[in-house]
N, C-alpha and C. Protein backbone atom coordinates (compact mmCIF):
# COMPACT_ATOMS: atom_id res chain seq x y z
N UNK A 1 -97.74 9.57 -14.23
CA UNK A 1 -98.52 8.64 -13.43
C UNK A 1 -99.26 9.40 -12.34
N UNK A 2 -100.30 8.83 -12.27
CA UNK A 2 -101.01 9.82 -11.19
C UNK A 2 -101.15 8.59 -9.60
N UNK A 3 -100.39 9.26 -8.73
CA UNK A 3 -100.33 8.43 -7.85
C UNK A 3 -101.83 7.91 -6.99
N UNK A 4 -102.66 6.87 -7.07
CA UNK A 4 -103.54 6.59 -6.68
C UNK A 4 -103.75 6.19 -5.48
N UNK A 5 -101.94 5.74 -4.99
CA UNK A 5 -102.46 4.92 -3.89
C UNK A 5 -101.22 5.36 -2.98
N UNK A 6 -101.38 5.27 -1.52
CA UNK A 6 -100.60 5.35 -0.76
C UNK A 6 -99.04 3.91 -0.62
N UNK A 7 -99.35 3.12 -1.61
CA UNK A 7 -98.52 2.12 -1.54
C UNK A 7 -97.35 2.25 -2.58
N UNK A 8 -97.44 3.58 -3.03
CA UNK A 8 -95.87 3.90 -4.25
C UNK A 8 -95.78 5.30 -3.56
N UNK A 9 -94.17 5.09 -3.60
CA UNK A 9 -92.97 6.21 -2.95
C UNK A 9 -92.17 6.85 -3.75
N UNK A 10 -92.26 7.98 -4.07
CA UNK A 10 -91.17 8.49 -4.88
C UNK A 10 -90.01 8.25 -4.36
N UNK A 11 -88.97 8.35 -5.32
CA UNK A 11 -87.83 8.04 -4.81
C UNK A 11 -86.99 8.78 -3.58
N UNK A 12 -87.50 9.59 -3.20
CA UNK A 12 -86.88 10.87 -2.34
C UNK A 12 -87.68 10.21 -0.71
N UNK A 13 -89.14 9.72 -1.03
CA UNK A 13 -89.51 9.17 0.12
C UNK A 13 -89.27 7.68 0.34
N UNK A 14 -89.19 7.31 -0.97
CA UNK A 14 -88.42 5.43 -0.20
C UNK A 14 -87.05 5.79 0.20
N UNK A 15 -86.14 6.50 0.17
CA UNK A 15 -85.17 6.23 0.39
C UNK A 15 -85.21 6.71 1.70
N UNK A 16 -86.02 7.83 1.99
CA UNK A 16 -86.15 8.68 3.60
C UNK A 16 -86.40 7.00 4.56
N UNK A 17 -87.29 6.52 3.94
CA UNK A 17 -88.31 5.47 4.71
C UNK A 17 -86.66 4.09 4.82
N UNK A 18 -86.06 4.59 4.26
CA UNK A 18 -85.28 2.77 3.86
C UNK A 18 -83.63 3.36 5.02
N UNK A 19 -83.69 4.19 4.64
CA UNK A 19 -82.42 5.09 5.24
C UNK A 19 -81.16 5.05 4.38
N UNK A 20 -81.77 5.32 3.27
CA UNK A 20 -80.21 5.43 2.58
C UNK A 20 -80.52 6.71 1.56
N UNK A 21 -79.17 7.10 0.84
CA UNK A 21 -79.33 8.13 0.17
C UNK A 21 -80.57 7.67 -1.47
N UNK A 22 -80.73 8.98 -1.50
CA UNK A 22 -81.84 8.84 -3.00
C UNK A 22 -80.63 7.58 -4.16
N UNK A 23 -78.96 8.53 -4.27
CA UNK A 23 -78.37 8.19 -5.44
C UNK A 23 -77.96 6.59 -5.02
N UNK A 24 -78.27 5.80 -3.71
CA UNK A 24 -78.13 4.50 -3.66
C UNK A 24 -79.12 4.04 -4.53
N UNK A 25 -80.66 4.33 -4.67
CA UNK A 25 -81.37 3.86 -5.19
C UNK A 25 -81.03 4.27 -6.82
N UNK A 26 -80.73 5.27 -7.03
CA UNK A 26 -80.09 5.75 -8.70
C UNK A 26 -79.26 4.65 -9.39
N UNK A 27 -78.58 4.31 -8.19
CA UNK A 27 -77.01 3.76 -8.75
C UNK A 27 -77.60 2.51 -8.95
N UNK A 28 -78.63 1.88 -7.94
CA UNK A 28 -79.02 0.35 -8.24
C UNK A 28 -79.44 0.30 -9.47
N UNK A 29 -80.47 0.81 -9.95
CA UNK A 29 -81.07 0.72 -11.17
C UNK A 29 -80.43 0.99 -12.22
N UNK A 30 -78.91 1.80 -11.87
CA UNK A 30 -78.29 1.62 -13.00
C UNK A 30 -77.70 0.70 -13.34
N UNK A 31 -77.25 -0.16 -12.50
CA UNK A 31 -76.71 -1.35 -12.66
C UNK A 31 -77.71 -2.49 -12.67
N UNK A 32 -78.87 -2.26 -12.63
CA UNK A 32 -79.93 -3.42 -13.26
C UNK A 32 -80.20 -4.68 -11.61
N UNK A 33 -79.68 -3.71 -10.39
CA UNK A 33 -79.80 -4.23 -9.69
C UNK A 33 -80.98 -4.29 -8.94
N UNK A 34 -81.42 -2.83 -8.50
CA UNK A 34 -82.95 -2.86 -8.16
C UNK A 34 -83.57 -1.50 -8.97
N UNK A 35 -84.63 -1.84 -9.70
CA UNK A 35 -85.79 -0.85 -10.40
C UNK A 35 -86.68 -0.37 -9.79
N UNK A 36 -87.23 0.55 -9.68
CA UNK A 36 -88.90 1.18 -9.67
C UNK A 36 -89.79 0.01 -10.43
N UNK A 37 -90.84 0.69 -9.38
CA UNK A 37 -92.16 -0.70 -10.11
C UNK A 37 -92.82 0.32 -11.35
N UNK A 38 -92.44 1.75 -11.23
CA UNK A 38 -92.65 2.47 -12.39
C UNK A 38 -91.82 3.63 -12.71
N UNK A 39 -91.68 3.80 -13.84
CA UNK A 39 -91.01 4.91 -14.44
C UNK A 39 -91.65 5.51 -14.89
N UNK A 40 -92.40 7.07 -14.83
CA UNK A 40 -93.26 8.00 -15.13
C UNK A 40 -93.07 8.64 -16.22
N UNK A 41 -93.19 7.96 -17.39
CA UNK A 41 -92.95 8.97 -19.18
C UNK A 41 -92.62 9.98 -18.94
N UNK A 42 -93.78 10.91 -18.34
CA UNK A 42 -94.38 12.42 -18.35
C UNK A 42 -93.29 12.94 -17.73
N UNK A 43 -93.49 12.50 -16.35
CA UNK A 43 -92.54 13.84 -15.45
C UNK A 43 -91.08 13.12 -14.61
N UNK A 44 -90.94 12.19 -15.81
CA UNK A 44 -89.70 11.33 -15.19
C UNK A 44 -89.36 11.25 -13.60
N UNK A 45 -90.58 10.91 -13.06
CA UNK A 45 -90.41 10.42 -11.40
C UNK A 45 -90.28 8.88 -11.45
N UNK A 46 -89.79 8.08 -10.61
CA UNK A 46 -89.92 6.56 -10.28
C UNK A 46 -90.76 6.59 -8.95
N UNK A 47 -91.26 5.58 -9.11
CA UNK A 47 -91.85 4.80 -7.92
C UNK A 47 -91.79 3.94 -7.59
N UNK A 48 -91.78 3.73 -6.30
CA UNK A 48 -91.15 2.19 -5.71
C UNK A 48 -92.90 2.28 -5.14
N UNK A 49 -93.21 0.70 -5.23
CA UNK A 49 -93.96 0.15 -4.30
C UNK A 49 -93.79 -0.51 -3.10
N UNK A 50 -94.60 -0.42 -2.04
CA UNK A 50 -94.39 -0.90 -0.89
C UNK A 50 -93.67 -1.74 -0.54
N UNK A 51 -93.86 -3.04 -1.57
CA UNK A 51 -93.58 -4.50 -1.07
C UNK A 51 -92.08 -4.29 -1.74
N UNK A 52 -91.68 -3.46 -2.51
CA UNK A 52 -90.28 -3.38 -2.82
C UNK A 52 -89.35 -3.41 -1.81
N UNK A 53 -90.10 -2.82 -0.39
CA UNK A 53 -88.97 -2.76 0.61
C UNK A 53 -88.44 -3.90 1.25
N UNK A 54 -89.56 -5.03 1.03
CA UNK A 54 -88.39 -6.57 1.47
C UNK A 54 -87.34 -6.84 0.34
N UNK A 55 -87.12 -6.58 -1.06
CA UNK A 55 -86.58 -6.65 -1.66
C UNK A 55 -85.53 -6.23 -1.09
N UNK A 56 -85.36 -5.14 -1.15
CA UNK A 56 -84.41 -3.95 -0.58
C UNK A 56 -83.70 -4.39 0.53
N UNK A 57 -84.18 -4.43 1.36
CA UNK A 57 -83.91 -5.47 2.76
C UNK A 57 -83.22 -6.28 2.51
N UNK A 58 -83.15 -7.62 1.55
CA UNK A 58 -82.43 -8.63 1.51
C UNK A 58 -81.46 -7.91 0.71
N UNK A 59 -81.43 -7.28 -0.20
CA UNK A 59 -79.87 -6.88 -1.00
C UNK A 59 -79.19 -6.00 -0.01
N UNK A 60 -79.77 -5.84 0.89
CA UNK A 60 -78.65 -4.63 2.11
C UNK A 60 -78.35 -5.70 2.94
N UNK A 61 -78.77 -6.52 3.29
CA UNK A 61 -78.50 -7.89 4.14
C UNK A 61 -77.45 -8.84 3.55
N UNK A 62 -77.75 -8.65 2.34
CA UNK A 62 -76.59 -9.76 1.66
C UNK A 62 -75.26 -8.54 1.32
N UNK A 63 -75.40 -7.60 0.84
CA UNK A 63 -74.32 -6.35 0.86
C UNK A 63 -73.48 -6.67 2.27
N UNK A 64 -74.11 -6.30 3.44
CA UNK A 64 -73.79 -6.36 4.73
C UNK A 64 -73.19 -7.66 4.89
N UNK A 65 -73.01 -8.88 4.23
CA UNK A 65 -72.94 -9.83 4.36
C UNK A 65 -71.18 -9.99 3.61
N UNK A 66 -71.39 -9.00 2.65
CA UNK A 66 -69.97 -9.01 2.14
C UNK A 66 -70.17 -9.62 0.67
N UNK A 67 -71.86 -9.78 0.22
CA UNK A 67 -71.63 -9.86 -1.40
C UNK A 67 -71.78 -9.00 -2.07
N UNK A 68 -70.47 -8.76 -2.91
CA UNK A 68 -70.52 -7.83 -4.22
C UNK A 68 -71.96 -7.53 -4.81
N UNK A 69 -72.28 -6.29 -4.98
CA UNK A 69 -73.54 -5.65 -5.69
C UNK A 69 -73.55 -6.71 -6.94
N UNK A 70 -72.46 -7.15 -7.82
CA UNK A 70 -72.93 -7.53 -8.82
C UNK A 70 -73.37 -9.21 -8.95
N UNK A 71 -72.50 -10.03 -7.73
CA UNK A 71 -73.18 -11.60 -7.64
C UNK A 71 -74.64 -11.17 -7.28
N UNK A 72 -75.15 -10.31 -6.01
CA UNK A 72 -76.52 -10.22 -6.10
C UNK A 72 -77.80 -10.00 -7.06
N UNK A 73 -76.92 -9.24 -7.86
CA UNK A 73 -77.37 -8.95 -9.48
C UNK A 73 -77.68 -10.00 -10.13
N UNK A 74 -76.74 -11.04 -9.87
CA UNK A 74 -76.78 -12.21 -11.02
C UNK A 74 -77.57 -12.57 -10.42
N UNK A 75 -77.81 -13.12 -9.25
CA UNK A 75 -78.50 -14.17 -8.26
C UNK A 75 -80.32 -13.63 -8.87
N UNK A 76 -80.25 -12.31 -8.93
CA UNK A 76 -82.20 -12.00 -8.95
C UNK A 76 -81.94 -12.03 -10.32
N UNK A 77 -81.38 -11.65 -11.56
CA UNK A 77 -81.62 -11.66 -12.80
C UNK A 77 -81.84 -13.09 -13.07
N UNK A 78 -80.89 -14.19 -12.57
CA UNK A 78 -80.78 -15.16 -12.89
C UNK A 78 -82.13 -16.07 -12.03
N UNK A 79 -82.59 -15.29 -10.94
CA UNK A 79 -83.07 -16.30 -10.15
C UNK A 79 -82.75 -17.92 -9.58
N UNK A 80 -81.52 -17.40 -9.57
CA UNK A 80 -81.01 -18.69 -8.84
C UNK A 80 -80.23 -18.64 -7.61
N UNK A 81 -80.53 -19.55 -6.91
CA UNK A 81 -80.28 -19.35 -5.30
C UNK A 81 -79.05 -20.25 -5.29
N UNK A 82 -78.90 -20.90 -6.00
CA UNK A 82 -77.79 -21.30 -5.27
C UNK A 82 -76.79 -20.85 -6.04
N UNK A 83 -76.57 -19.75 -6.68
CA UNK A 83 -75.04 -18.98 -6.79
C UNK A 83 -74.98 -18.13 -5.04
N UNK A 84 -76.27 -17.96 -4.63
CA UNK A 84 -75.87 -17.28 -3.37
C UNK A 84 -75.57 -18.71 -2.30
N UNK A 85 -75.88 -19.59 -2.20
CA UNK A 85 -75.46 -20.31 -1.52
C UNK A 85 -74.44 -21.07 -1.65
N UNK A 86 -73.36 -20.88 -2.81
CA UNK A 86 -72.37 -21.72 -3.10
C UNK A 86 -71.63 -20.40 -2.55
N UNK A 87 -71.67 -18.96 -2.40
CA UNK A 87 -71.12 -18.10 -2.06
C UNK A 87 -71.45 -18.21 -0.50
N UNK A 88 -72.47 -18.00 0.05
CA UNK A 88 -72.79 -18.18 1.42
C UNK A 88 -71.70 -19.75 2.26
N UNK A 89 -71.53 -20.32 1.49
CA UNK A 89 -70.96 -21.84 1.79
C UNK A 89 -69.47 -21.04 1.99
N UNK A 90 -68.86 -20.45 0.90
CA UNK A 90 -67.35 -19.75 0.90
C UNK A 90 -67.35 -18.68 2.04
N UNK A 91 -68.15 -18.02 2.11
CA UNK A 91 -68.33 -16.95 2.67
C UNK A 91 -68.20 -17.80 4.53
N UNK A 92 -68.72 -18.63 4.80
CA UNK A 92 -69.29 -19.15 6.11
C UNK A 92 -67.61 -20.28 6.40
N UNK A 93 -67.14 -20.50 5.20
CA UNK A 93 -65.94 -21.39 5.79
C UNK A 93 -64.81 -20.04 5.93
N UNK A 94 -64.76 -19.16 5.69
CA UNK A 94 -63.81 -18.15 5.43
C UNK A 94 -63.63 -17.25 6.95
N UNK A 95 -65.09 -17.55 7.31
CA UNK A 95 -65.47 -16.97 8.39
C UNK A 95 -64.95 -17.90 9.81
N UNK A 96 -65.28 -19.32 9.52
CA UNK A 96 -64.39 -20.40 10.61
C UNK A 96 -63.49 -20.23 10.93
N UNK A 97 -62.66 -20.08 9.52
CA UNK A 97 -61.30 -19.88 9.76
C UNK A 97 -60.73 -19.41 9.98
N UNK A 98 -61.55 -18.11 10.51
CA UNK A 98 -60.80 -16.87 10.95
C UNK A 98 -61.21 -16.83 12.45
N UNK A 99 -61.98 -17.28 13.27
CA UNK A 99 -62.39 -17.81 14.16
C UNK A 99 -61.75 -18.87 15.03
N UNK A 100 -61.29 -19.61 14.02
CA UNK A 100 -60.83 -21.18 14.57
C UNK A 100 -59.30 -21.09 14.37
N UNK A 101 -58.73 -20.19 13.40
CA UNK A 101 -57.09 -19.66 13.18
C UNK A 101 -56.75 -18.91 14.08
């Protein structure tokens, strides 16, 4: 791929830009959790595009939150929000009660 535009990051610079290691981004895509917007035939580089980084953002937000890499998985494969909010619901009474106990 011949990079045309300043809006795709190799993987060595999204991860500089995101603050996590390169093999966080390795490991996502191995688990079908987050991909490159391209995979380069030729010289086997990935590239993330810009707008990938709100993506990114919310799966470190919901990680941080205490959901398993793989419900988040389901939640974007599946596109359905409310497996995260029937979890967010458990997650938020679990949290009362540890508060209010």
């Amino acid at each position: 791929m011949e990079k045309q535009s300043e809006l795709y990051f190799t993987t060595g610079e999204f991860a500089k830009i995101l603050g996590v290691k390169k093999h966080t981004l390795f490991h996502y895509d191995e688990i079908g959790l987050f991909s490159p917007a391209v995979k380069d035939e030729e010289n086997h580089y990935r590239y993330y595009f810009v707008w990938q980084m709100d993506t990114f953002e919310v799966i470190r937000a919901l990680q941080k939150l205490g959901m398993p890499l793989g419900e988040i998985r389901n939640i974007w494969r599946r596109g359905r929000r409310s497996i995260f909010w029937r979890w967010w619901i458990r997650r938020r009474r679990k949290l009362t009660r540890r508060l209010n106990g």
